[in-house]
Protein backbone atom coordinates (compact mmCIF):
# COMPACT_ATOMS: atom_id res chain seq x y z
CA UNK A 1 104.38 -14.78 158.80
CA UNK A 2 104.58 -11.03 159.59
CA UNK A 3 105.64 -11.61 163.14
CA UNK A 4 108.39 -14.11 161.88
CA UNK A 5 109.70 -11.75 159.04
CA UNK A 6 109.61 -8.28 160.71
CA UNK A 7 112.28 -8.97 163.36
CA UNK A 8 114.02 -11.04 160.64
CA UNK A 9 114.09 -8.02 158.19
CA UNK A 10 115.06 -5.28 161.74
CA UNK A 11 117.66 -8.00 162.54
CA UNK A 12 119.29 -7.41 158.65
CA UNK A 13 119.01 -3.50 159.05
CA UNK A 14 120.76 -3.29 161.68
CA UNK A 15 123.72 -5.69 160.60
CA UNK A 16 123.93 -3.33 157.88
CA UNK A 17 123.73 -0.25 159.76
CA UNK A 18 126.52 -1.38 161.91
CA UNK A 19 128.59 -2.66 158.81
CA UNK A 20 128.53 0.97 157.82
CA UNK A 21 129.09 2.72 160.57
CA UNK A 22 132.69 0.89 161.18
CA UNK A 23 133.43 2.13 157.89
CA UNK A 24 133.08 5.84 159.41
CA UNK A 25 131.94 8.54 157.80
CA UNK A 26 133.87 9.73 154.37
CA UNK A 27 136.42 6.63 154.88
CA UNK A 28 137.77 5.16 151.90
CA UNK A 29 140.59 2.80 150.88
CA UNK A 30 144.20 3.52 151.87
CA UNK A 31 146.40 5.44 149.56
CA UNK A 32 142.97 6.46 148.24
CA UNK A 33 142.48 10.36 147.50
CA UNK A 34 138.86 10.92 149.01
CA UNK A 35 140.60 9.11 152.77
CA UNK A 36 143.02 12.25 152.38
CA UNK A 37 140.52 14.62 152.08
CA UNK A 38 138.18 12.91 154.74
CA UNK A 39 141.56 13.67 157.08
CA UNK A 40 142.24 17.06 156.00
CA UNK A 41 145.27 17.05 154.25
CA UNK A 42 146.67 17.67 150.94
CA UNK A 43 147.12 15.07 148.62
CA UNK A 44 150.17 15.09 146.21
CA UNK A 45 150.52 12.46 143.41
CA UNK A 46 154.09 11.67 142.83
CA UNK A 47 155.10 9.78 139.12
CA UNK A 48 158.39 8.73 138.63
CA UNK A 49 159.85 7.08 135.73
CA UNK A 50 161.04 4.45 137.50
CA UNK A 51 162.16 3.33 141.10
CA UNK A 52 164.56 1.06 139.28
CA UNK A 53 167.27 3.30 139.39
CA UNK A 54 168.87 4.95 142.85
CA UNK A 55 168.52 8.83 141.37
CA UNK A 56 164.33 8.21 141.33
CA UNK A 57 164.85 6.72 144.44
CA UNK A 58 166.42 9.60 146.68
CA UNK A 59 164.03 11.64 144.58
CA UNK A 60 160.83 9.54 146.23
CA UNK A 61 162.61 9.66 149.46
CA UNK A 62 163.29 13.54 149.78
CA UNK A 63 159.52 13.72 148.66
CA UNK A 64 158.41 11.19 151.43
CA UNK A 65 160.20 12.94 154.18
CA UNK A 66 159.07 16.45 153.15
CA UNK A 67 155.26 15.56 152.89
CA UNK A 68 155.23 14.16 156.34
CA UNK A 69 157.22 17.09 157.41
CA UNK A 70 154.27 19.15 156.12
CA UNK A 71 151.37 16.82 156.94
CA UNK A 72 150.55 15.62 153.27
CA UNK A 73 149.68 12.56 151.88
CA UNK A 74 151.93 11.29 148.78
CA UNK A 75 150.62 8.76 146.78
CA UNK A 76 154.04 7.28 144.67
CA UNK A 77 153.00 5.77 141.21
CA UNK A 78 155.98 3.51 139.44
CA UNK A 79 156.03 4.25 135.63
CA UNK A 80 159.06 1.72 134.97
CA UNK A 81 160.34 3.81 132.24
CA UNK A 82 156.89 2.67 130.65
CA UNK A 83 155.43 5.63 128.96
CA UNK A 84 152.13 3.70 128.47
CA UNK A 85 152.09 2.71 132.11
CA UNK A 86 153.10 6.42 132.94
CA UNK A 87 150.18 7.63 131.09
CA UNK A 88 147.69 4.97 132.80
CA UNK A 89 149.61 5.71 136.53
CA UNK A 90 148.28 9.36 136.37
CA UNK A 91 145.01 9.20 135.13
CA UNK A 92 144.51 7.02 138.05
CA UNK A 93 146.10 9.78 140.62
CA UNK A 94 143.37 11.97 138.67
CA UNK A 95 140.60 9.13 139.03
CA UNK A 96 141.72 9.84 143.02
CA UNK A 97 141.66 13.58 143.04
CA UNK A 98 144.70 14.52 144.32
CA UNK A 99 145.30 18.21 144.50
CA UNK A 100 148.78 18.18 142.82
CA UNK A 101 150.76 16.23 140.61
CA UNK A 102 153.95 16.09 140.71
CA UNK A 103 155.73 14.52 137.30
CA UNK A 104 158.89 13.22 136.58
CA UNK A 105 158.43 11.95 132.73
CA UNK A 106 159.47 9.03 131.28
CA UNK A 107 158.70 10.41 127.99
CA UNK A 108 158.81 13.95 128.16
CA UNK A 109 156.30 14.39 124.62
CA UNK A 110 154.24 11.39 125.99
CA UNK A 111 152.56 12.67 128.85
CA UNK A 112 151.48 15.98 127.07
CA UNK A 113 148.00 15.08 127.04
CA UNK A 114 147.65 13.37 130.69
CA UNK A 115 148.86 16.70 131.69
CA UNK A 116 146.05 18.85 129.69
CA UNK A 117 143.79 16.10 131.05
CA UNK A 118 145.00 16.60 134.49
CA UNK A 119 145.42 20.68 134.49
CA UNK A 120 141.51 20.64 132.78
CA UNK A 121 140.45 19.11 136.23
CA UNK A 122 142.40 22.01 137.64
CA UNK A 123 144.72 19.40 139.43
CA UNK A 124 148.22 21.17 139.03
CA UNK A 125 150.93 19.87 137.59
CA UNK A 126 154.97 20.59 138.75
CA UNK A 127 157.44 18.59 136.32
CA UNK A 128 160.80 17.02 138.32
CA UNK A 129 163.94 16.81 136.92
CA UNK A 130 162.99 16.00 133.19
CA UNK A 131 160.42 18.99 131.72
CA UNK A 132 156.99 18.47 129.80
CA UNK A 133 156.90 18.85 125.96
CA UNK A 134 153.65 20.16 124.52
CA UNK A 135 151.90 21.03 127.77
CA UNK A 136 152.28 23.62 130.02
CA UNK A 137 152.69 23.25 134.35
CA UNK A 138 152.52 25.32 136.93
CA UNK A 139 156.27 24.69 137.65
CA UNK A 140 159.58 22.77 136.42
CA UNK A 141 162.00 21.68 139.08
CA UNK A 142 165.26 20.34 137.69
CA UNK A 143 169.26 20.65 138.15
CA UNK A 144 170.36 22.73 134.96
CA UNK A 145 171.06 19.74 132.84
CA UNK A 146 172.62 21.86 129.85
CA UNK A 147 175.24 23.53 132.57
CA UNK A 148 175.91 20.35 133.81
CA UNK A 149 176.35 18.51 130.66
CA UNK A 150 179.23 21.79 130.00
CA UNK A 151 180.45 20.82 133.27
CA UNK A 152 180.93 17.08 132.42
CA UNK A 153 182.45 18.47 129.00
CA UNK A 154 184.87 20.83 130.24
CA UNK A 155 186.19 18.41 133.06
CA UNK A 156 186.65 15.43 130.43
CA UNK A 157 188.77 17.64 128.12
CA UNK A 158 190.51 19.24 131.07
CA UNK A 159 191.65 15.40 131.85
CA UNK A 160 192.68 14.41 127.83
CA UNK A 161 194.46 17.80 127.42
CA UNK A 162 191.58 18.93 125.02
CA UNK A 163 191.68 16.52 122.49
CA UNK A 164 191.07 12.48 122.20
CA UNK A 165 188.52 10.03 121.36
CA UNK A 166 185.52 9.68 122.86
CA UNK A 167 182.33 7.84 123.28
CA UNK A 168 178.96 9.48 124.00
CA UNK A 169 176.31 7.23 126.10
CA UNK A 170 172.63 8.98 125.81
CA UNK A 171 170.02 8.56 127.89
CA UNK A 172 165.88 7.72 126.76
CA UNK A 173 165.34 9.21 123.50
CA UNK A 174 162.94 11.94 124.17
CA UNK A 175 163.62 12.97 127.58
CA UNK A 176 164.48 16.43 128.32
CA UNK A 177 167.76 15.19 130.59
CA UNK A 178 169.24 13.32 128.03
CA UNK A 179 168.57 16.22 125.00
CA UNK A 180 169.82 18.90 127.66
CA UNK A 181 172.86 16.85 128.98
CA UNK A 182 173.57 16.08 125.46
CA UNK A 183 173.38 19.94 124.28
CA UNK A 184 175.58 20.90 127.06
CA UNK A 185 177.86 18.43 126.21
CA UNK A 186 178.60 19.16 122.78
CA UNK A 187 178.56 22.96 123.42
CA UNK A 188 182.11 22.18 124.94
CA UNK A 189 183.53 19.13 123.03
CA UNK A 190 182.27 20.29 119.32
CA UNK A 191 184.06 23.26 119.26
CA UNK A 192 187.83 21.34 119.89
CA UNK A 193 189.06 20.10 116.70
CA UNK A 194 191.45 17.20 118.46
CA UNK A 195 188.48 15.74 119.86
CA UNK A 196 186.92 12.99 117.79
CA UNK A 197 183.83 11.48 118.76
CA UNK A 198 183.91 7.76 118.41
CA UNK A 199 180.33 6.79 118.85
CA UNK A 200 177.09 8.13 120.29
CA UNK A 201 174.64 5.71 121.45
CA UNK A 202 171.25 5.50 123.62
CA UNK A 203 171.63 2.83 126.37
CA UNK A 204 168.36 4.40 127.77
CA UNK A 205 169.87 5.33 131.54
CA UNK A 206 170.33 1.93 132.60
CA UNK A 207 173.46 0.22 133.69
CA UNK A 208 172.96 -3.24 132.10
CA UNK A 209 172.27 -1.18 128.67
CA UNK A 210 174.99 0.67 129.62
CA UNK A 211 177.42 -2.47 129.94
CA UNK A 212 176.44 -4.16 126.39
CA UNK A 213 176.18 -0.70 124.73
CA UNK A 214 179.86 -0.17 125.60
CA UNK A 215 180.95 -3.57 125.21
CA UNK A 216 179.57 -3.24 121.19
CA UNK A 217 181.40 -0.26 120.73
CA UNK A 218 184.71 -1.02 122.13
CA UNK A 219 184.87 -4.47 119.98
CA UNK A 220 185.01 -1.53 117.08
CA UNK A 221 187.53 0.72 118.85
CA UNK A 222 190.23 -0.39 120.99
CA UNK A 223 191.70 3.14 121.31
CA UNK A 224 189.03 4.91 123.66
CA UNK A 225 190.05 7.98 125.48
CA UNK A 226 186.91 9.42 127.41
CA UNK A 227 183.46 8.75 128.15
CA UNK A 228 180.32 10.86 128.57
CA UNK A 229 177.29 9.33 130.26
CA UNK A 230 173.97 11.01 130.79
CA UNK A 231 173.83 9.36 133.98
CA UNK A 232 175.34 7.09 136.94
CA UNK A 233 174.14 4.26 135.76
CA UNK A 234 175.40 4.05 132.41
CA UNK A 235 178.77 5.59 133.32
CA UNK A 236 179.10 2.14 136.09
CA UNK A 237 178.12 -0.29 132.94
CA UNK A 238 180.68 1.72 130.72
CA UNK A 239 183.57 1.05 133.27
CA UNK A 240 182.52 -2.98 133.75
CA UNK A 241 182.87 -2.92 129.86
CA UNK A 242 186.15 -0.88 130.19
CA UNK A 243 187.68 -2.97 132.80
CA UNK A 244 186.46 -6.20 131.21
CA UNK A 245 188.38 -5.37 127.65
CA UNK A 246 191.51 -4.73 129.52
CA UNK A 247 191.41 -1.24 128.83
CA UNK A 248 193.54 0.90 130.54
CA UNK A 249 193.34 5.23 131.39
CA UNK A 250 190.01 5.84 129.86
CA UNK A 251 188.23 8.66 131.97
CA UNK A 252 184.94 8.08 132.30
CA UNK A 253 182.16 10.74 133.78
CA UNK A 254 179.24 10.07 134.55
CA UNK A 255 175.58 12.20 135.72
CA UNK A 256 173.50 12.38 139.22
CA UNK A 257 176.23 11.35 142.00
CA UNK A 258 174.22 8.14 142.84
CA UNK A 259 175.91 6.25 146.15
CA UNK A 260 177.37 3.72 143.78
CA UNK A 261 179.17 6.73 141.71
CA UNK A 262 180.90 8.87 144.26
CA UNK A 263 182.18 4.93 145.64
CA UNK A 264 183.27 4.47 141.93
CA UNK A 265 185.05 8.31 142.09
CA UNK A 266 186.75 7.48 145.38
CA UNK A 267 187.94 4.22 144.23
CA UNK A 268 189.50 5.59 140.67
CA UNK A 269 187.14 3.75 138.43
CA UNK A 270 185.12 6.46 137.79
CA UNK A 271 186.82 9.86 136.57
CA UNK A 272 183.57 12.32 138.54
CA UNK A 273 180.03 12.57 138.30
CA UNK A 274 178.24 15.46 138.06
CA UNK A 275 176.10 15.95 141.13
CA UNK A 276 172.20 17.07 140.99
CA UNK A 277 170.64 16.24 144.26
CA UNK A 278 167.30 14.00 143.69
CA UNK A 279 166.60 14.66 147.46
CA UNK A 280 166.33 18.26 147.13
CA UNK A 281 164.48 18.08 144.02
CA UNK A 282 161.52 15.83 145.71
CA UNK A 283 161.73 18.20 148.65
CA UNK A 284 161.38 21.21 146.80
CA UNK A 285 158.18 19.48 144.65
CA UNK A 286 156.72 18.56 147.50
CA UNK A 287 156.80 22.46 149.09
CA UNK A 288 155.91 23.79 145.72
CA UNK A 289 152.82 21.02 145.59
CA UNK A 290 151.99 22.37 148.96
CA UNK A 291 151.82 25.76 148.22
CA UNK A 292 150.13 25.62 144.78
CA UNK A 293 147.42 23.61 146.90
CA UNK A 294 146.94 26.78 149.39
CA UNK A 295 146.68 28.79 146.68
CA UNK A 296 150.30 30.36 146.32
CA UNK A 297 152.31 31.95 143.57
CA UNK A 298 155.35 30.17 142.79
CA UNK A 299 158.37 30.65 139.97
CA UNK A 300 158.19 28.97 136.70
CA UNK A 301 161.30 27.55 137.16
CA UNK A 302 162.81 26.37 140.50
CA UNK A 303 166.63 25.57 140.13
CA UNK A 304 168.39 22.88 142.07
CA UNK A 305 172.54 23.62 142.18
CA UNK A 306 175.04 21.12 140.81
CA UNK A 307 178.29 20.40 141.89
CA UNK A 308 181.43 18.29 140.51
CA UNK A 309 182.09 15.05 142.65
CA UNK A 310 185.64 14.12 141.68
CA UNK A 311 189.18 13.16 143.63
């Protein structure tokens, strides 16, 4: 029996021996943290809200093309303006190890304490576009949504002659873009007495809410003058609405200068759009995440300009 077994049990060693060694020495799965390291780069963690909507999009793009640019790995969790899913997403980029997180809340209060959680693992955290209530990063990188809701403010009453009625579309309850955009907004419009404000409603940055949101308020007012979205994709289901009632000269502007907007300003349906640049905002995380990770100083704040997009 010996002489029978002994080559049988070598014979099993070996397999497994070999089985490892393909494997290679601190391999792992792909996407997975501990690979990165194994290869020497950084890892970065990117969470967007949601890839459902063409602003997060560019944003993931400008991030993709500046990591490999740099030589780091970006790992891209999809949130799907889920705060719960959010939450789960980057404990998992944790789980992995990445060196840097960069955040883009769906819920700017919600993902307070995955952020302690993630800066008590000394993974740093940068915050795109919308900021982090109740928990402090190493850096927020964001358009000036306050200046550019008093841009969108001061360019609708420059088109109505400073007074008229107007509709407000808001964006996710809670999010730092939609309270800043908001604020920015009403800085300008409040203090004009001909200006009446017809409604103010959440249709959550989406253009389908967008499109019924509108639709419910214009069975209540026929006499529409303006419209303020917090973004693109609201403003585009606010003009379907419009142009589906039959109603005619309402100037409608709109947030983020998605592709489908500045078509929409060139065409007339859309009044402008004011223009952040999601490209530049995931390039700029992704240097930031990059130098945090070799140990850099870097501002607070990083600003990202804003223009007007209009005929």
């Amino acid at each position: 029996m010996k002489r029978i077994l002994t080559p049988l049990v070598a014979g099993i060693l070996a397999f497994g021996i070999a089985a490892c060694s393909k494997q290679g020495p601190g391999s792992a799965p792909a996407g997975d943290a501990s690979a990165a390291a194994a290869d020497g780069k950084i890892t970065v963690g990117l969470a967007v809200s949601t890839l459902n909507n063409p602003f997060f999009v560019e944003l993931r793009d400008g991030a993709a093309a500046e990591a490999k640019k740099q030589g780091v790995n970006l790992i891209t969790v999809d949130a799907q303006d889920d705060p719960a899913k959010q939450q789960a997403s980057v404990e998992d980029l944790i789980q992995k190890k990445v060196s840097v997180i960069l955040i883009n809340p769906t819920d700017s209060s919600a993902v307070a304490n995955v952020v302690k959680e993630a800066t008590s693992k000394g993974i740093k955290v940068v915050s795109l576009d919308r900021s982090v209530n109740g928990a402090e990063v190493s850096a927020h990188i964001a358009s000036d949504n306050i200046a550019g809701g008093v841009m969108a403010g001061k360019f609708l009453l420059e088109k109505l002659g400073d007074k008229g009625r107007i509709v407000e579309l808001e964006g996710i309850a809670g999010s730092s873009a939609a309270r800043e955009r908001g604020e920015g907004f009403h800085q300008v419009v409040d203090k004009k007495e001909g200006v009446k404000l017809l409604a103010k409603q959440p249709a959550d940055f989406d253009r389908a809410k967008g499109l019924s949101v509108m639709e419910n308020i214009i069975q209540g007012n026929k006499d529409i003058q303006g419209v303020f979205a917090h973004n693109d994709e609201m403003a585009l289901g606010a003009v379907k609405a419009i142009q589906a009632a039959g109603l005619k000269n309402v100037v409608v502007v709109g947030f983020d200068a998605t592709p489908d907007a500045v078509a929409a300003v060139k065409s007339g349906a859309l009044a402008a759009t004011v223009q952040q640049q999601p490209a530049l905002i995931g390039q700029y995380g992704v240097q930031t995440a990059k130098k945090l990770a070799d140990g850099q100083q870097v501002d607070k704040f990083i600003p990202v300009p804003l223009n007007l997009v209009h005929q």
